[in-house]
N, C-alpha and C. Protein backbone atom coordinates (compact mmCIF):
# COMPACT_ATOMS: atom_id res chain seq x y z
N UNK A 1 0.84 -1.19 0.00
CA UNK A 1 0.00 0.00 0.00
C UNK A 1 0.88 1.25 0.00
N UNK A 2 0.56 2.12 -0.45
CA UNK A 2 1.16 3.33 -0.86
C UNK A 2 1.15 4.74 0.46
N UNK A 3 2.04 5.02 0.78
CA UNK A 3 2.11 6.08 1.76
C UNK A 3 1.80 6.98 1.34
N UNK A 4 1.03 8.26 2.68
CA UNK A 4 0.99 9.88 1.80
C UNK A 4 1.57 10.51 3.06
N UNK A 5 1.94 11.63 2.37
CA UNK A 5 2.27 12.97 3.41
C UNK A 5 1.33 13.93 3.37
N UNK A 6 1.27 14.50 4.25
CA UNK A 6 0.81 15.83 5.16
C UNK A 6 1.46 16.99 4.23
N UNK A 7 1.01 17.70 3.43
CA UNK A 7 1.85 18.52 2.27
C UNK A 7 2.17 20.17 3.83
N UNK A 8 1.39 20.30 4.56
CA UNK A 8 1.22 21.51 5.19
C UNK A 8 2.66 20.99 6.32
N UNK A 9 2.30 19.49 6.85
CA UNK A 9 3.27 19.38 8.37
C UNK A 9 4.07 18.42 7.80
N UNK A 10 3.87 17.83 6.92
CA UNK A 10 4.68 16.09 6.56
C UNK A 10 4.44 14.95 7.61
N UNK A 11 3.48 15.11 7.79
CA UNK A 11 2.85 13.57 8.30
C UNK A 11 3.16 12.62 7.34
N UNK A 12 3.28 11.55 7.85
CA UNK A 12 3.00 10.31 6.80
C UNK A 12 2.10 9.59 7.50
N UNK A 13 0.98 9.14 6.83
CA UNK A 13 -0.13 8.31 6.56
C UNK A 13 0.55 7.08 6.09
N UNK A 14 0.96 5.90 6.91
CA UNK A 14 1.43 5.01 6.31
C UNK A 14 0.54 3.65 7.00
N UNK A 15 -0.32 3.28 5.64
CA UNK A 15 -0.69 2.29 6.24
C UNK A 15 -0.62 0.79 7.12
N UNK A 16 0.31 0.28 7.07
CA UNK A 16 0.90 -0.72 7.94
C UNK A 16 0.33 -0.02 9.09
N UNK A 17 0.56 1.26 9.96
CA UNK A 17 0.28 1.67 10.99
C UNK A 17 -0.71 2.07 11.02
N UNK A 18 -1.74 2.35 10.25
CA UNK A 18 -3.29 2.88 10.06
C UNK A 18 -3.15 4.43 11.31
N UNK A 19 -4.28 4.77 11.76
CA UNK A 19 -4.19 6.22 12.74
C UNK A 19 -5.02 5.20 14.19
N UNK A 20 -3.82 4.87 15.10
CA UNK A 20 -4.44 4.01 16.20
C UNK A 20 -5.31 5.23 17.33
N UNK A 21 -4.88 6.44 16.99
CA UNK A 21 -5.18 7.31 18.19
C UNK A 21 -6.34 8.08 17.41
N UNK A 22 -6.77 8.16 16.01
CA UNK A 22 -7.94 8.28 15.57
C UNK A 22 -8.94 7.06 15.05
N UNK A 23 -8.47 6.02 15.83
CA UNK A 23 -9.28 5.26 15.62
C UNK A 23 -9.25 4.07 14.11
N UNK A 24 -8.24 4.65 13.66
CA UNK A 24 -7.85 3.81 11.66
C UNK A 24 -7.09 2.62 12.41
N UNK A 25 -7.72 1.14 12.14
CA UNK A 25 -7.00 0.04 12.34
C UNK A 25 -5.90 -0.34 11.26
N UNK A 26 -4.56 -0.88 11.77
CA UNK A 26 -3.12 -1.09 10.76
C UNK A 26 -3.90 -1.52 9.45
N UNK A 27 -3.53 -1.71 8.95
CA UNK A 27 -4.24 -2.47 7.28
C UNK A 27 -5.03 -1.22 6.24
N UNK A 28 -5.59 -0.28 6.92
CA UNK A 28 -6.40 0.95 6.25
C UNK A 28 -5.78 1.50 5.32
N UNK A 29 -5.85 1.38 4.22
CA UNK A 29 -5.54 2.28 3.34
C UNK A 29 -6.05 3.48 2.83
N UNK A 30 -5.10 4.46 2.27
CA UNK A 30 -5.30 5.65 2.59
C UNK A 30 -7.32 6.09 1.90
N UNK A 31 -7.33 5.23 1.07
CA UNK A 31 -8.27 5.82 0.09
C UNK A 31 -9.59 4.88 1.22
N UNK A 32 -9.22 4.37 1.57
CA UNK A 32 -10.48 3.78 2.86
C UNK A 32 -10.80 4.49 3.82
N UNK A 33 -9.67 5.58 4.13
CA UNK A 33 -10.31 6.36 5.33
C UNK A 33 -11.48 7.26 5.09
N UNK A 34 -12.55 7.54 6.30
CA UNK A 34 -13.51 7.92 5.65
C UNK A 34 -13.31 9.80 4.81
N UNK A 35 -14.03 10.11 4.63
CA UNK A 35 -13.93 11.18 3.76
C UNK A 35 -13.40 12.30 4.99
N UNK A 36 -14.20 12.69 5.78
CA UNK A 36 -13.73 13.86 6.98
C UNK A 36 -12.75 13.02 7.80
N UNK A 37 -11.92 12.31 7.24
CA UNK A 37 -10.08 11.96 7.98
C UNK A 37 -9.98 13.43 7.97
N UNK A 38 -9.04 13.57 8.85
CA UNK A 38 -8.22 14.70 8.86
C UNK A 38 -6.90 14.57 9.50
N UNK A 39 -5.90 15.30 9.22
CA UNK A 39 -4.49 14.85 9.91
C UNK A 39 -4.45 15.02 10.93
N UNK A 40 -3.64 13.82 11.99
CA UNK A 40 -3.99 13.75 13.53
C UNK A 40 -2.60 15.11 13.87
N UNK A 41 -1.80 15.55 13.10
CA UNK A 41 -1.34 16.71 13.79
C UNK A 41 -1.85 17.92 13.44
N UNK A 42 -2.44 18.34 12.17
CA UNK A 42 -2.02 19.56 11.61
C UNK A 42 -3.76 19.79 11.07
N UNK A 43 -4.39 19.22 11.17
CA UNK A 43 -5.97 18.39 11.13
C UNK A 43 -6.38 19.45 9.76
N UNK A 44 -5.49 19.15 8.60
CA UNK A 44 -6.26 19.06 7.59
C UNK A 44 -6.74 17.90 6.67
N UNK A 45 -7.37 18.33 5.77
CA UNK A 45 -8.43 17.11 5.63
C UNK A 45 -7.33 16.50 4.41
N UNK A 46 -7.54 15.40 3.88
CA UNK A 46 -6.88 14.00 2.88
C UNK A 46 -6.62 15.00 1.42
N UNK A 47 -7.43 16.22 1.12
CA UNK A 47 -6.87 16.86 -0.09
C UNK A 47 -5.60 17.50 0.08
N UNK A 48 -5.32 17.16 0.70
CA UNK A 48 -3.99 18.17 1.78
C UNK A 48 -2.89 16.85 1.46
N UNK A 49 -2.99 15.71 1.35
CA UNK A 49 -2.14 14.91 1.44
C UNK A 49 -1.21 14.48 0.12
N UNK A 50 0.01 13.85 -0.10
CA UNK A 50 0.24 13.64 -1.41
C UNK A 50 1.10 12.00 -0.96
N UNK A 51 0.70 11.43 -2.61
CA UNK A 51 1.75 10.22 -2.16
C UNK A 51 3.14 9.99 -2.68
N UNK A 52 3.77 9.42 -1.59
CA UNK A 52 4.93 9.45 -1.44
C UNK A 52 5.78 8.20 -2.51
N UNK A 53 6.16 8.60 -3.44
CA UNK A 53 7.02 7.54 -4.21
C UNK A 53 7.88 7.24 -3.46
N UNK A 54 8.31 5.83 -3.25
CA UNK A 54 9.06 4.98 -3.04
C UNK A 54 10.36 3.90 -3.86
């Protein structure tokens, strides 16, 4: 599954770890979270995010 960043703070959204402290169980991928996700630091919403080539 494909990682994203936080374009505003650089979060990474990496799914292996899903968001345990918002509630996203490990396995979630990014496009599964529901629509009002928002980043658990910087709490903008998933249009805010970009993915990270590897």
């Amino acid at each position: 599954m494909k990682k994203y960043r936080c374009i505003p703070c650089g979060y990474i959204y990496d799914p292996a770890f899903g968001d345990p402290d918002g509630g996203t169980a490990p396995g979630t991928a990014f496009e599964d979270l529901p629509d009002d996700w928002q980043c658990p630091i910087c709490s903008v919403g998933k249009d805010d995010f970009e993915i990270i080539e590897e």
